[in-house]
N, C-alpha and C. Protein backbone atom coordinates (compact mmCIF):
# COMPACT_ATOMS: atom_id res chain seq x y z
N UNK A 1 98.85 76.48 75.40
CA UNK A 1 99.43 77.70 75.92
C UNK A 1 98.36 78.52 76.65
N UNK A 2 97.11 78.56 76.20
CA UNK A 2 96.10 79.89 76.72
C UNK A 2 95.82 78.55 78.02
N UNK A 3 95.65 77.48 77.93
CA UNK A 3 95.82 76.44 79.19
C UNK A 3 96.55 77.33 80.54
N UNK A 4 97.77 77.40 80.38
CA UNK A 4 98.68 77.54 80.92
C UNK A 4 98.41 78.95 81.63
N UNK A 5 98.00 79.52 80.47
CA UNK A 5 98.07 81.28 81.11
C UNK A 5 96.69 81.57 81.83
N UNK A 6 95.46 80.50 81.60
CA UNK A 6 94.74 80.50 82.30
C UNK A 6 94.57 80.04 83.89
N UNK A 7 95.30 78.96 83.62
CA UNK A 7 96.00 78.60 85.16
C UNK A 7 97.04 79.73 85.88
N UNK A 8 97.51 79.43 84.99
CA UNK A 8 98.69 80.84 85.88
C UNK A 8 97.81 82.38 86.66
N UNK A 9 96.59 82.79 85.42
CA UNK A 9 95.76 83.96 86.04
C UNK A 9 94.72 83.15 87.26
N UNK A 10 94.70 82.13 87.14
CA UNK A 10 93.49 81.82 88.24
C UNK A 10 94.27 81.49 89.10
N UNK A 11 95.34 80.87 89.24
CA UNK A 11 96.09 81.18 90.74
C UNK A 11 96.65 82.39 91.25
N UNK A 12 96.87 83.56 90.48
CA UNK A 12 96.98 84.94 90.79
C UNK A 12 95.67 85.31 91.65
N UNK A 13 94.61 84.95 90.74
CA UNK A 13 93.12 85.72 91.22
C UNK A 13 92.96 84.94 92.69
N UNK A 14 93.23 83.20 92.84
CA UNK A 14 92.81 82.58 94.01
C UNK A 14 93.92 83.45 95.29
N UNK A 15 94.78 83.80 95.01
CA UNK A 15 96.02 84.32 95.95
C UNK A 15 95.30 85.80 96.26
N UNK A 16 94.99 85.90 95.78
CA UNK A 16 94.22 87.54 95.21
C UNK A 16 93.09 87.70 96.66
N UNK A 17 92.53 87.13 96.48
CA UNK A 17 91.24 86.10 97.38
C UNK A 17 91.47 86.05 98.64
N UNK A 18 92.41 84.97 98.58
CA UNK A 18 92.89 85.31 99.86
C UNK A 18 93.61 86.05 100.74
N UNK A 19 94.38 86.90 100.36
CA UNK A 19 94.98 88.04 100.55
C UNK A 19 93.94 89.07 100.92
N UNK A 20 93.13 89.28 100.13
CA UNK A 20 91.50 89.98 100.67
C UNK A 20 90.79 90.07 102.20
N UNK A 21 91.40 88.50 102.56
CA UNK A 21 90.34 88.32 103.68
C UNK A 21 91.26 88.45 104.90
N UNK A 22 92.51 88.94 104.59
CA UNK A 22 94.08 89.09 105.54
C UNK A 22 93.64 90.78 106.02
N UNK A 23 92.48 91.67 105.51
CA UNK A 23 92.52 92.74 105.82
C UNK A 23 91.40 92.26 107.10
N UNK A 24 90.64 91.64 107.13
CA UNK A 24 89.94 91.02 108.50
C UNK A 24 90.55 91.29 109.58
N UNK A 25 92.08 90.23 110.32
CA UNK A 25 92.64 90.22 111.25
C UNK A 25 93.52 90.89 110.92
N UNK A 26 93.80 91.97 110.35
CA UNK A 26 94.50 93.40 110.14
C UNK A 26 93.82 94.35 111.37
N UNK A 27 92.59 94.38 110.69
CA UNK A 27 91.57 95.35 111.08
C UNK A 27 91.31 95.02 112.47
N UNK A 28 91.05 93.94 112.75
CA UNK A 28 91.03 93.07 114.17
C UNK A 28 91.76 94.17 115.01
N UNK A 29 92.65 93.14 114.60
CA UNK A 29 94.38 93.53 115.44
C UNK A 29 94.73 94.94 115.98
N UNK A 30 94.34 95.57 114.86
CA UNK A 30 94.90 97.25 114.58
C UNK A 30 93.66 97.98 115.98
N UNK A 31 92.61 97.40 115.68
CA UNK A 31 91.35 98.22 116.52
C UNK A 31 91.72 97.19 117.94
N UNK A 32 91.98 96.25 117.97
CA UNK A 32 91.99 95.55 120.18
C UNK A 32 93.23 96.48 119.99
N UNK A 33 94.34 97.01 119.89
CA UNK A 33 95.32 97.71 119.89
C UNK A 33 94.87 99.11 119.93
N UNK A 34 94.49 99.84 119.09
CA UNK A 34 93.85 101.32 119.94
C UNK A 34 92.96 101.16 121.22
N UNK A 35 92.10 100.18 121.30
CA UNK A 35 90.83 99.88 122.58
C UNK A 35 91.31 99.74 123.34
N UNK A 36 93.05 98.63 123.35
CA UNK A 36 93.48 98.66 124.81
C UNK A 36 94.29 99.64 125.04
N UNK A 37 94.95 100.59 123.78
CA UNK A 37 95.64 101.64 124.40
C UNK A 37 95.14 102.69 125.14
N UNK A 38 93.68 102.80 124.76
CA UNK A 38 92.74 103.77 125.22
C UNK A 38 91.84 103.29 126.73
N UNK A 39 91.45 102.45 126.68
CA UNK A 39 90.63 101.72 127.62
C UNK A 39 91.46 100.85 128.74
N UNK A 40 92.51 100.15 128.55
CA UNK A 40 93.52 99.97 129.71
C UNK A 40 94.44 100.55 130.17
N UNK A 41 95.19 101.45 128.67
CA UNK A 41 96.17 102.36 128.72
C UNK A 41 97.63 101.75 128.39
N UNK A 42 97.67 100.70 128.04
CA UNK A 42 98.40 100.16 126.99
C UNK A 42 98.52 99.25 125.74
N UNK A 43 98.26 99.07 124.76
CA UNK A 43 98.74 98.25 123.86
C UNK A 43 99.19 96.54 124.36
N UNK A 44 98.49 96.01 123.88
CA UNK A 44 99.13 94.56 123.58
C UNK A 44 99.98 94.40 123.06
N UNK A 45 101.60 93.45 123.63
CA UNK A 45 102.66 93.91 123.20
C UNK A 45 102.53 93.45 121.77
N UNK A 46 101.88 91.90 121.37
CA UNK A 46 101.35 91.61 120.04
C UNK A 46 100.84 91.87 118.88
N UNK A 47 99.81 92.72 119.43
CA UNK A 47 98.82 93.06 118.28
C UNK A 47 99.18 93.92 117.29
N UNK A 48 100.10 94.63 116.98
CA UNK A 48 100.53 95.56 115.89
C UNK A 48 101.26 94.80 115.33
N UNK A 49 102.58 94.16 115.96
CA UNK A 49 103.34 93.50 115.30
C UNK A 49 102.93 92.33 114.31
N UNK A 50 102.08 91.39 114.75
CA UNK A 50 101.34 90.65 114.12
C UNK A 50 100.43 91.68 112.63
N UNK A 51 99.70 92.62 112.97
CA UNK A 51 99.70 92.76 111.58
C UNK A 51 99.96 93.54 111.13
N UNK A 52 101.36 93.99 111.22
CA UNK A 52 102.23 94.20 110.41
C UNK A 52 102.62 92.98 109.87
N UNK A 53 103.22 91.57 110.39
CA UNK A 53 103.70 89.91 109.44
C UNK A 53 102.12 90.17 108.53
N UNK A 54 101.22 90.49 108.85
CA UNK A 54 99.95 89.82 108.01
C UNK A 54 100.19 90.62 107.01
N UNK A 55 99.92 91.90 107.50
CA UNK A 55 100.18 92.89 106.03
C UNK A 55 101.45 92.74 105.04
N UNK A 56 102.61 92.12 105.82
CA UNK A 56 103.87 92.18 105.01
C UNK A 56 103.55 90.69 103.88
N UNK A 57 102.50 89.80 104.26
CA UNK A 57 102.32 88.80 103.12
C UNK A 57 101.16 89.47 102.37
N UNK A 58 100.33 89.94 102.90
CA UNK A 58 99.21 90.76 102.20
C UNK A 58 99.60 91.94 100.89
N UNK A 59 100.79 92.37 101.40
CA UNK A 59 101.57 93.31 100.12
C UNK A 59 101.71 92.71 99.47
N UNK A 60 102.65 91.55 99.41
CA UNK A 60 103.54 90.58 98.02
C UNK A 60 102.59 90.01 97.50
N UNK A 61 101.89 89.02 97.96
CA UNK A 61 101.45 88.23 97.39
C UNK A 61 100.50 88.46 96.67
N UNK A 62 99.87 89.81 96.90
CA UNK A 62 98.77 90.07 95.44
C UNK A 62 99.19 90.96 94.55
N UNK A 63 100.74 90.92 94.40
CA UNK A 63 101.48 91.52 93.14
C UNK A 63 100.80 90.89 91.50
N UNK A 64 101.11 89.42 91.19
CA UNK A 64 100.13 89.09 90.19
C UNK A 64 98.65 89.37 89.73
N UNK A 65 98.36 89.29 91.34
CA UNK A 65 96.73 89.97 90.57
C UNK A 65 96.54 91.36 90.33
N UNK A 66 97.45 92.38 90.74
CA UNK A 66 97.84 93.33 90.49
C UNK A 66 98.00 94.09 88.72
N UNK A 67 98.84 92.61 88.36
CA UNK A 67 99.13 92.24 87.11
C UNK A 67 98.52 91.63 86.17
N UNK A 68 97.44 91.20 86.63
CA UNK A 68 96.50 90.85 85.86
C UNK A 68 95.17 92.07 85.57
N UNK A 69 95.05 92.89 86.82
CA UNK A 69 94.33 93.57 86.51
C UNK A 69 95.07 95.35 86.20
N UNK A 70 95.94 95.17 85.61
CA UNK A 70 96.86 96.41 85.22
C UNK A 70 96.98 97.33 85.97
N UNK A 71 96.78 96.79 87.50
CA UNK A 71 96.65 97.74 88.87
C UNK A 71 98.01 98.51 89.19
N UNK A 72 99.08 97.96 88.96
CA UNK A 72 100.16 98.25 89.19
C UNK A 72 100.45 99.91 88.95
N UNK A 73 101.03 101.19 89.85
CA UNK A 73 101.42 102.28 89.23
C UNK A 73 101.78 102.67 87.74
N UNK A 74 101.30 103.29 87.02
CA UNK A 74 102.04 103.45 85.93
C UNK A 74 101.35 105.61 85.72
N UNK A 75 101.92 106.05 85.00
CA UNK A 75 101.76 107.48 84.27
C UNK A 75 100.97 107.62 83.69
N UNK A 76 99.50 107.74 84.20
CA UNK A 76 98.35 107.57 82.88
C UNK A 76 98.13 109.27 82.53
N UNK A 77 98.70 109.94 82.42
CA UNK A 77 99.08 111.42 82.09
C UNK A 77 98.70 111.04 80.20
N UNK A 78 100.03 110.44 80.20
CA UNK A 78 100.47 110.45 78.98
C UNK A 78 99.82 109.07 78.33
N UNK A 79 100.32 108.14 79.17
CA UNK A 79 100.00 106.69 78.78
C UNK A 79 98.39 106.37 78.52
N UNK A 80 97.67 107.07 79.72
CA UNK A 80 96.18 106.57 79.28
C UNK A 80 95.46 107.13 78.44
N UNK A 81 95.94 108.12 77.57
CA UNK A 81 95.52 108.50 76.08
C UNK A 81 96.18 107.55 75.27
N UNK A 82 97.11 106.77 75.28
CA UNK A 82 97.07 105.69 73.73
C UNK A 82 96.24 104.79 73.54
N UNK A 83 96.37 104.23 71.99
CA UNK A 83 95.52 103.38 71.74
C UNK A 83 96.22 101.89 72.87
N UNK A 84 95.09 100.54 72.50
CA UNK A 84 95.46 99.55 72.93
C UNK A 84 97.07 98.93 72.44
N UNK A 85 97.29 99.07 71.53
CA UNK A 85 97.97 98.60 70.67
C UNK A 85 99.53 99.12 70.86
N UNK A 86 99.66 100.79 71.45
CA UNK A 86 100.48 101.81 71.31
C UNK A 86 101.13 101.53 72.92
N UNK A 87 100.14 101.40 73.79
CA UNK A 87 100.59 100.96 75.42
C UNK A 87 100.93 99.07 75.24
N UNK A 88 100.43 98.51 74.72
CA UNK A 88 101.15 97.11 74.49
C UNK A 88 102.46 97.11 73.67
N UNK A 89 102.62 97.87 72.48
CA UNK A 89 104.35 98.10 72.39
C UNK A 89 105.05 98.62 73.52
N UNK A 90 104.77 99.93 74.41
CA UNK A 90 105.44 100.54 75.45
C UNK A 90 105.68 99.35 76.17
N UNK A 91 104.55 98.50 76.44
CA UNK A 91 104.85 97.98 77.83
C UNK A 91 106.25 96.18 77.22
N UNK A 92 105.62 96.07 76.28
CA UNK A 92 107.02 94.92 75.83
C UNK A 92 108.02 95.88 75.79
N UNK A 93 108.03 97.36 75.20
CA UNK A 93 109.67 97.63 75.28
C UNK A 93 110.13 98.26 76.50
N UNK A 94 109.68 97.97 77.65
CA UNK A 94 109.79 97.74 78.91
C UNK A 94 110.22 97.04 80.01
N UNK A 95 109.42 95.83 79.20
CA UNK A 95 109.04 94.48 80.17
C UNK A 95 110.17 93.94 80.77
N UNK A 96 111.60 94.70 80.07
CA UNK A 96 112.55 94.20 80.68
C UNK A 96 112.83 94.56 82.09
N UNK A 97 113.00 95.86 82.09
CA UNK A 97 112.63 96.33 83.40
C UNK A 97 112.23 95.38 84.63
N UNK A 98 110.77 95.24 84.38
CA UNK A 98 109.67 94.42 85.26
C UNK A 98 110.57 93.10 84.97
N UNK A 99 111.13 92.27 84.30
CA UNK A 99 112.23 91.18 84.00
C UNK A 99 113.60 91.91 84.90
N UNK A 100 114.11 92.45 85.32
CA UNK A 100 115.45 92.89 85.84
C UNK A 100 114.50 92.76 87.42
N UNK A 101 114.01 93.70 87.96
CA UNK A 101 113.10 93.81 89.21
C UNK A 101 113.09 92.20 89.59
N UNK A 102 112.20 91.45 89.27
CA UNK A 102 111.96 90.65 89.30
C UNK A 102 112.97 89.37 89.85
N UNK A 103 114.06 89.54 88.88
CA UNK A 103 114.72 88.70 88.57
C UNK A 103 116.08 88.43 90.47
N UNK A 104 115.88 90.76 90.72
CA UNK A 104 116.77 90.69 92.01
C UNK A 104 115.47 90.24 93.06
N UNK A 105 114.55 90.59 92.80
CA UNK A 105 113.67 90.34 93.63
C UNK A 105 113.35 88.60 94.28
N UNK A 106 113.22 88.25 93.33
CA UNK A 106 113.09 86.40 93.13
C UNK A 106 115.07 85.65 94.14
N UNK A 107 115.84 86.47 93.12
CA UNK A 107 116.95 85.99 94.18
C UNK A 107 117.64 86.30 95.02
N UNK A 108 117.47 87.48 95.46
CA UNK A 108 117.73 88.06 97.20
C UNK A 108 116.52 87.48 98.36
N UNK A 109 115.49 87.58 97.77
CA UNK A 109 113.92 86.85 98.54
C UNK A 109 114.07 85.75 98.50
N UNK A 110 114.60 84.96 97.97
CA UNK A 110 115.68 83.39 98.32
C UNK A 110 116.20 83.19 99.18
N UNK A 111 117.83 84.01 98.53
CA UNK A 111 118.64 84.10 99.55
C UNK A 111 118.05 84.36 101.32
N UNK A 112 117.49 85.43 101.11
CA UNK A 112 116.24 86.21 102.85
C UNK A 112 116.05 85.07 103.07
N UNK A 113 114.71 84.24 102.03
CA UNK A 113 113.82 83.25 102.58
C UNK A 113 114.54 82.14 103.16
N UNK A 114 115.76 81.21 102.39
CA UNK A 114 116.10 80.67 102.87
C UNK A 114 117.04 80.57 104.23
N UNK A 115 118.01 81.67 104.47
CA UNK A 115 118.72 81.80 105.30
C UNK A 115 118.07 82.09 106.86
N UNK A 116 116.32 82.71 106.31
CA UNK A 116 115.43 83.19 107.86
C UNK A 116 114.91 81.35 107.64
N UNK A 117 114.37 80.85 107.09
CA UNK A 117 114.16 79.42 107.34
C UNK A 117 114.95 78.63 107.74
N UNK A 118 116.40 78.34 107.64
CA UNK A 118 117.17 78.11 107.97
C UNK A 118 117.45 78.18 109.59
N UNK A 119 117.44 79.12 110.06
CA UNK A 119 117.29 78.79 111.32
C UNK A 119 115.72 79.56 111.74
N UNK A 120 114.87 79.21 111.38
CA UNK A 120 113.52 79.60 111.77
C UNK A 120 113.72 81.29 112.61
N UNK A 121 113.73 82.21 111.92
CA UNK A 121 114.15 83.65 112.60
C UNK A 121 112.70 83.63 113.31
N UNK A 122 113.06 84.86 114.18
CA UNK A 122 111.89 85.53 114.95
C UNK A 122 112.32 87.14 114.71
N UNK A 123 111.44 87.52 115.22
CA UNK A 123 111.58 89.24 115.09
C UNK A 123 112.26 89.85 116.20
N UNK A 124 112.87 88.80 116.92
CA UNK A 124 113.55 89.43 118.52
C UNK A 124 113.04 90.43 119.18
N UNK A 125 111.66 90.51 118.79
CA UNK A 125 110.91 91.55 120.01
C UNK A 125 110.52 90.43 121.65
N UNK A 126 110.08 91.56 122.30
CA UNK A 126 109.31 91.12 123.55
C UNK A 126 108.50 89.87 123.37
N UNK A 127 107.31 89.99 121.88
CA UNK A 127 106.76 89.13 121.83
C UNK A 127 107.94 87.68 120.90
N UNK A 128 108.38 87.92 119.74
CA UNK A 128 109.37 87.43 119.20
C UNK A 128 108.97 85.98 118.60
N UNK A 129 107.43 86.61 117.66
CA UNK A 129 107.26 85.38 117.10
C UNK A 129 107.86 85.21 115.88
N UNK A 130 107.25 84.09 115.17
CA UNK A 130 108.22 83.30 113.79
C UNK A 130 107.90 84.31 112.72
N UNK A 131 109.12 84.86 111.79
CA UNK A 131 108.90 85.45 110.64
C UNK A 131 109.40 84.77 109.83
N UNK A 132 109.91 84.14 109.93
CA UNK A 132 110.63 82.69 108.37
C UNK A 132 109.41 82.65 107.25
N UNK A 133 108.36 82.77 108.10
CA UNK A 133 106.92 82.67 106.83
C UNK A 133 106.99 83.80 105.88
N UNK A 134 107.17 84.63 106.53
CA UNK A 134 106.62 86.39 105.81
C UNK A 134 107.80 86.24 105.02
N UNK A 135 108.88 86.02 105.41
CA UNK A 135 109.92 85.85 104.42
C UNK A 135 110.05 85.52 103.38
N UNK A 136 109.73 83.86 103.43
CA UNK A 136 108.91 82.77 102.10
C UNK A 136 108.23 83.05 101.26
N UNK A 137 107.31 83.91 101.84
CA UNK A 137 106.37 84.48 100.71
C UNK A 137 107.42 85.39 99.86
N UNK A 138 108.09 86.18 100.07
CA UNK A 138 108.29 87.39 99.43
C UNK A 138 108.63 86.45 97.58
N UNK A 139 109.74 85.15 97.97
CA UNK A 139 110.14 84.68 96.96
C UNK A 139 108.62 84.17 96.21
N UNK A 140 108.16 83.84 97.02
CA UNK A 140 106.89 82.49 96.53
C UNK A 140 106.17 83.89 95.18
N UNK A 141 106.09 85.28 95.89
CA UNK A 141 104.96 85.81 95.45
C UNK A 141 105.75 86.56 94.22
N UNK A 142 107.42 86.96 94.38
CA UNK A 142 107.73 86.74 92.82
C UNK A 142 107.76 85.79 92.01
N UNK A 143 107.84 84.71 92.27
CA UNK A 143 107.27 83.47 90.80
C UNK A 143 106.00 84.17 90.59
N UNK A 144 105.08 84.11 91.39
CA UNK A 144 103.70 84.49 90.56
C UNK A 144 103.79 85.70 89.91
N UNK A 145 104.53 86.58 90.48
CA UNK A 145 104.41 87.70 89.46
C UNK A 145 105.32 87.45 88.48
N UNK A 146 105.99 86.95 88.35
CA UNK A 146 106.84 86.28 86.99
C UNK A 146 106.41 85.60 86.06
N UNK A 147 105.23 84.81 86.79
CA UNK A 147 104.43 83.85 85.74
C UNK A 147 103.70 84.51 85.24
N UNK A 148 103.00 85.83 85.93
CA UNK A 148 102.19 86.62 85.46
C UNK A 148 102.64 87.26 84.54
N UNK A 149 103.99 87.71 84.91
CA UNK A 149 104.38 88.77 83.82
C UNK A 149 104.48 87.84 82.51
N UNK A 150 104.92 86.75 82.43
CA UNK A 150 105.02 85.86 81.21
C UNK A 150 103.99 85.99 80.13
N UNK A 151 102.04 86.19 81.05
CA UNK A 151 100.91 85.55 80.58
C UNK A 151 101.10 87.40 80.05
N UNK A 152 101.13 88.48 80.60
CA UNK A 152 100.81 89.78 80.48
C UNK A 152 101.99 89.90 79.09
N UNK A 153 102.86 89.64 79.12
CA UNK A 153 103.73 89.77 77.22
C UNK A 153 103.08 88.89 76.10
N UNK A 154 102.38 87.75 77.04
CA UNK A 154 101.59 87.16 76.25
C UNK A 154 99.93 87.94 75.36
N UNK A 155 99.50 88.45 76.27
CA UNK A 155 98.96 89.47 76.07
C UNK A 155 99.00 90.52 75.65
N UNK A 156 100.00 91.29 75.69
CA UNK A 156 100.88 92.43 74.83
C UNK A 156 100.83 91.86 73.51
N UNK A 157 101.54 91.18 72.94
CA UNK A 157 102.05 90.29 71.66
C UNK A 157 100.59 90.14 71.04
N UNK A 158 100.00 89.43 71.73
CA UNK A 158 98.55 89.53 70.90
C UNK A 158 98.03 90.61 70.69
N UNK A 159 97.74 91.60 71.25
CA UNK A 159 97.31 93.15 71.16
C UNK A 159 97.91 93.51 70.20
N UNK A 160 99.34 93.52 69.97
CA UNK A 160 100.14 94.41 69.02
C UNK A 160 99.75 93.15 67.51
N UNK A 161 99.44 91.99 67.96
CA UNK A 161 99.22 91.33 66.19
C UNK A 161 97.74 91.58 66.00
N UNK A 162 97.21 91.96 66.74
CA UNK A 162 95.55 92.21 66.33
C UNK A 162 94.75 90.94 66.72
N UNK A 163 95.37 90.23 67.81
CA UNK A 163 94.48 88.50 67.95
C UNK A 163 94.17 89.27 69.26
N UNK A 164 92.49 89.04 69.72
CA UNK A 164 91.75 89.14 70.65
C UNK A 164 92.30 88.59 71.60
N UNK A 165 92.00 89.18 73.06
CA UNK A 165 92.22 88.60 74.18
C UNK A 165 91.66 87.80 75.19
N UNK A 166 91.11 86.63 75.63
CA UNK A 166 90.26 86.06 76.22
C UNK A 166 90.30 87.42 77.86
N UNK A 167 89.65 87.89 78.21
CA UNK A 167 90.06 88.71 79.69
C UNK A 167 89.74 87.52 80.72
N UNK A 168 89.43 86.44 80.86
CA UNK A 168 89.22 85.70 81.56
C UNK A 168 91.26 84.70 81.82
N UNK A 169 91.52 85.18 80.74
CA UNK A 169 92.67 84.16 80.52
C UNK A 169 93.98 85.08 80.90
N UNK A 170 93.45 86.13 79.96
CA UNK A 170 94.54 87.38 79.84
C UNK A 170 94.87 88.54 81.19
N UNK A 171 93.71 88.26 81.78
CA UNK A 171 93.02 89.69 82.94
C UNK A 171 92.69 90.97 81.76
N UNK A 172 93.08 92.13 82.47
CA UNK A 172 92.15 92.85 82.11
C UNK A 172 93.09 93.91 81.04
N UNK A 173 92.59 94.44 79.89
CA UNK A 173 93.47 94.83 78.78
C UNK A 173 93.83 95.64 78.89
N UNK A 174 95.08 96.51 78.26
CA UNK A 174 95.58 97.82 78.09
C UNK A 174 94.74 98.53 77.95
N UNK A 175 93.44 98.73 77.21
CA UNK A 175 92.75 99.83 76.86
C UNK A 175 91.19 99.77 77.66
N UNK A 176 91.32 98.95 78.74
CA UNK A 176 90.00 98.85 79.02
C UNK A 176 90.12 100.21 80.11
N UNK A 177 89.26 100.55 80.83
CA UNK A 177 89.14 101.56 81.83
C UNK A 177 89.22 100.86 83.39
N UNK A 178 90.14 101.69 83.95
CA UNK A 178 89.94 101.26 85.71
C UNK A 178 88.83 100.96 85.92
N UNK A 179 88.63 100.29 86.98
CA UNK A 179 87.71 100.13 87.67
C UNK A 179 87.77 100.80 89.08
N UNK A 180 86.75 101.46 89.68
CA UNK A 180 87.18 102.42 90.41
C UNK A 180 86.20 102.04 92.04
């Protein structure tokens, strides 16, 4: 089992990774797009649109590592004064929630993915390249956060019985501190 959840976090972290290096030709893109709006006086009809598709896989897909490293929004008002133990009950009597989300998320991002693959969509702009990809992901990157969420109750459950957490296996614990 800690097999499993170790694999499951190291393909979060490798997705993680690469998703990282998607802010590159973001940044690219975004800056020849002000230079030529400024310096020729228009915009490339391309260059925004494109990363915007980059950023729209760059969002989803580092939802798990998100989840591994307890990045995700939450209320630390209240929440980041409990013990370890007190935010690992909250978050199992929760988890359904993040299980409901998930669950429309995984099968409408299907339904999307498959029906834009299906006939290979485009964005019907001027430029009107392929979005069937950006689509794909959305489903691809809820399994991982599903698998994640699996390894993270896994983690909860141990917290609340008092069995240590590998953070290499687990990511990073209820009670540890952001990293900033």
């Amino acid at each position: 089992m800690l097999k499993l959840a170790r694999t499951i976090t190291s393909i979060n972290k490798w997705c993680a990774r690469i998703a990282a290096w998607l802010i590159m030709p973001m940044f690219a893109l975004l800056m020849a797009d002000v230079i030529m709006r400024y310096v020729v006086g228009s915009a490339a009809i391309w260059t925004a649109e494109l990363a915007q598709l980059i950023f729209g896989v760059y969002a989803v897909i580092a939802g798990g590592y998100l989840l591994v490293e307890r990045a995700h929004v939450n209320v630390d008002i209240i929440y980041g004064r409990y013990s370890a133990v007190r935010k690992a009950k909250i978050d199992l009597a929760t988890s359904f929630l993040l299980f409901l989300f998930l669950a429309v998320l995984i099968w409408q991002g299907t339904d999307m993915a498959w029906e834009s693959a299906a006939k290979l969509e485009t964005s019907s702009s001027i430029w009107d390249p392929q979005i069937w990809p950006v689509k794909v992901a959305i489903p691809v990157a809820g399994v991982l956060l599903l698998l994640q969420a699996f390894v993270r109750i896994a983690s909860d459950i141990r917290t609340v019985m008092g069995i240590e957490n590998d953070p290499d296996v687990f990511g990073k614990q209820a009670n540890d501190e952001p990293s900033h």
